[in-house]
Protein backbone atom coordinates (compact mmCIF):
# COMPACT_ATOMS: atom_id res chain seq x y z
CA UNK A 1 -25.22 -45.09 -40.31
CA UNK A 2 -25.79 -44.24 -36.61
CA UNK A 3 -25.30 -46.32 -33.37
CA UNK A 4 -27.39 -45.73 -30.28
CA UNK A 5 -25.58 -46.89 -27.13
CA UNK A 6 -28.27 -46.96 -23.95
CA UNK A 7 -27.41 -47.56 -20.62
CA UNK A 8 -29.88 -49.20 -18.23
CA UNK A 9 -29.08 -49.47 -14.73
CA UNK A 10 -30.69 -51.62 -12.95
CA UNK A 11 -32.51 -52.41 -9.61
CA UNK A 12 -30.18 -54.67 -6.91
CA UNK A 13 -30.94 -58.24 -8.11
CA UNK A 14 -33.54 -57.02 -10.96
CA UNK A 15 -30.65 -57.16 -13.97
CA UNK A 16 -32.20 -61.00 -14.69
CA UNK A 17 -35.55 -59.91 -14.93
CA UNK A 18 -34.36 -57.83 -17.63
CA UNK A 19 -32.17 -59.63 -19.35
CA UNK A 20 -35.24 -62.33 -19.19
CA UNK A 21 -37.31 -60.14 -21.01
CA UNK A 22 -34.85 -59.11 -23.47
CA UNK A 23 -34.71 -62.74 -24.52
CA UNK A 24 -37.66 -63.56 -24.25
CA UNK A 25 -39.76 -60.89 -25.43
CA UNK A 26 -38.08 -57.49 -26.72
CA UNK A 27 -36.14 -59.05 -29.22
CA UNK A 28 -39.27 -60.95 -31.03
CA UNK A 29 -40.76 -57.26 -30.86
CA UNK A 30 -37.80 -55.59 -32.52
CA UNK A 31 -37.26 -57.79 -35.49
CA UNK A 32 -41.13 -57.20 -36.30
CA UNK A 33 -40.50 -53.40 -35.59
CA UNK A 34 -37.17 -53.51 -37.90
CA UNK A 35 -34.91 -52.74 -35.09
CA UNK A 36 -31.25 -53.68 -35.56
CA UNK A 37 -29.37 -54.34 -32.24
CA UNK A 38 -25.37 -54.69 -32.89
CA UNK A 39 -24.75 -56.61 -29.31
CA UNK A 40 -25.29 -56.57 -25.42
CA UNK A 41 -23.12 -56.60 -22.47
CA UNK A 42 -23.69 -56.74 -18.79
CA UNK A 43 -20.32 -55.84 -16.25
CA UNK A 44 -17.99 -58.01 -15.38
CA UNK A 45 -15.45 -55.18 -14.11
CA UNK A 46 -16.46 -51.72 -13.63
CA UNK A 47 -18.38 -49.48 -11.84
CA UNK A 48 -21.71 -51.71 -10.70
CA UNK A 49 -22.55 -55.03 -12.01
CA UNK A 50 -26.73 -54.04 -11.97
CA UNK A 51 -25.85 -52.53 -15.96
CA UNK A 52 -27.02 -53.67 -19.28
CA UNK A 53 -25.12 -51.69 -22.30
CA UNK A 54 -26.51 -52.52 -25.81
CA UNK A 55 -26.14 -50.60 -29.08
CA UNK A 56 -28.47 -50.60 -31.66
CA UNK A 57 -27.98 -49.26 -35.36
CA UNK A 58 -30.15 -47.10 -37.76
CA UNK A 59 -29.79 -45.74 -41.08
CA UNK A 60 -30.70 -42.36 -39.65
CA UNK A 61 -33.06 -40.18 -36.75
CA UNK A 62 -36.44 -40.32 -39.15
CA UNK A 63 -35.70 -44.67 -38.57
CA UNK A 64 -35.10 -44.19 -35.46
CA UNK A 65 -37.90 -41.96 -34.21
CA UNK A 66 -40.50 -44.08 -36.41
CA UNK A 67 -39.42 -47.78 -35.52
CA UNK A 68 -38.86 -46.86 -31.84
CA UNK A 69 -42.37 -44.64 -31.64
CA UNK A 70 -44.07 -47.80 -33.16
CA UNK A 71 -42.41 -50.60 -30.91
CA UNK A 72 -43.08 -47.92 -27.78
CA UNK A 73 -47.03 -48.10 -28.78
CA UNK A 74 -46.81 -51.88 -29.70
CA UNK A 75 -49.59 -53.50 -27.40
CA UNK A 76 -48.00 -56.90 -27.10
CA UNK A 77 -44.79 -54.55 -25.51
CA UNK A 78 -46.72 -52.22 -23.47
CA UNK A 79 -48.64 -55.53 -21.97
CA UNK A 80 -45.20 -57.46 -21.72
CA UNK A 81 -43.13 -55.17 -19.88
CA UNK A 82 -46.12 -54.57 -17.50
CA UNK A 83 -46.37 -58.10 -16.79
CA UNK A 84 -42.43 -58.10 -16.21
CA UNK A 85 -42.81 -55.25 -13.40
CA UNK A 86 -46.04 -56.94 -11.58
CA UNK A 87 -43.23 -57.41 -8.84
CA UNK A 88 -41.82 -53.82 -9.01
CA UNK A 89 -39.80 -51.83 -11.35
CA UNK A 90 -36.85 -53.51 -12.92
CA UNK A 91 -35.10 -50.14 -14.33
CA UNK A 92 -33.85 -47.35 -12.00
CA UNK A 93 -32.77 -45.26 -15.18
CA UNK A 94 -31.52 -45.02 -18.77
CA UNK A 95 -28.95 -43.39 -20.99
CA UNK A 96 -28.76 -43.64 -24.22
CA UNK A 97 -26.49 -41.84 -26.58
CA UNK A 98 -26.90 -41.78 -30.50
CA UNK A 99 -22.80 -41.67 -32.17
CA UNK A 100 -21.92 -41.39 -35.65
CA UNK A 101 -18.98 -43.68 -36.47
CA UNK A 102 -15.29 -41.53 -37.12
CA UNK A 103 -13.71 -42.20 -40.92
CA UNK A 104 -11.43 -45.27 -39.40
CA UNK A 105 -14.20 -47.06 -37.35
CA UNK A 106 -14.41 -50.69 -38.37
CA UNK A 107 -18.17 -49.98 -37.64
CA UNK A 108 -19.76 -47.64 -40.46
């Protein structure tokens, strides 16, 4: 098992916009896409506040790189996240790292 932990740092004052679509929209398109998210978190003490962290979790790459390429070509998402930015970009950049859980990680 594999977790991907992105990073997406937002705009000043966009972070609701995102979160808003998150709820909204990205999730609906990830459980018809098969994609497994583990949790999300926004700051409350750290470096900026404009952050969204969320991990996601897949069997291995080949899921990965097929359920992400389909959900990236998925009209109903490329539509909705245009929609979202008709009033500008929301995201000034993302990280993502993909970690493979140690031998004494309550995650496996």
């Amino acid at each position: 098992m594999l977790h991907e932990l992105r990073i997406y740092r937002c705009l000043p004052s966009r972070l609701p916009n995102l979160l808003k679509r998150f709820e909204q929209v990205t999730l609906k398109l990830w459980d018809k896409h098969g994609i497994r998210q583990i949790g999300f978190w926004t700051v409350v003490v750290g470096e900026s506040n404009h952050d969204l962290f969320y991990m996601l979790e897949w069997e291995n790459l080949a899921e990965r790189e097929r359920k992400w390429a389909a959900f990236g070509a998925d009209p109903e998402w490329i539509a909705a996240r245009s929609e979202s930015e008709r009033d500008g970009p929301i995201v000034a950049s993302i990280s993502n790292q993909i970690l493979a859980p140690t031998g004494f990680s309550r995650l496996r």
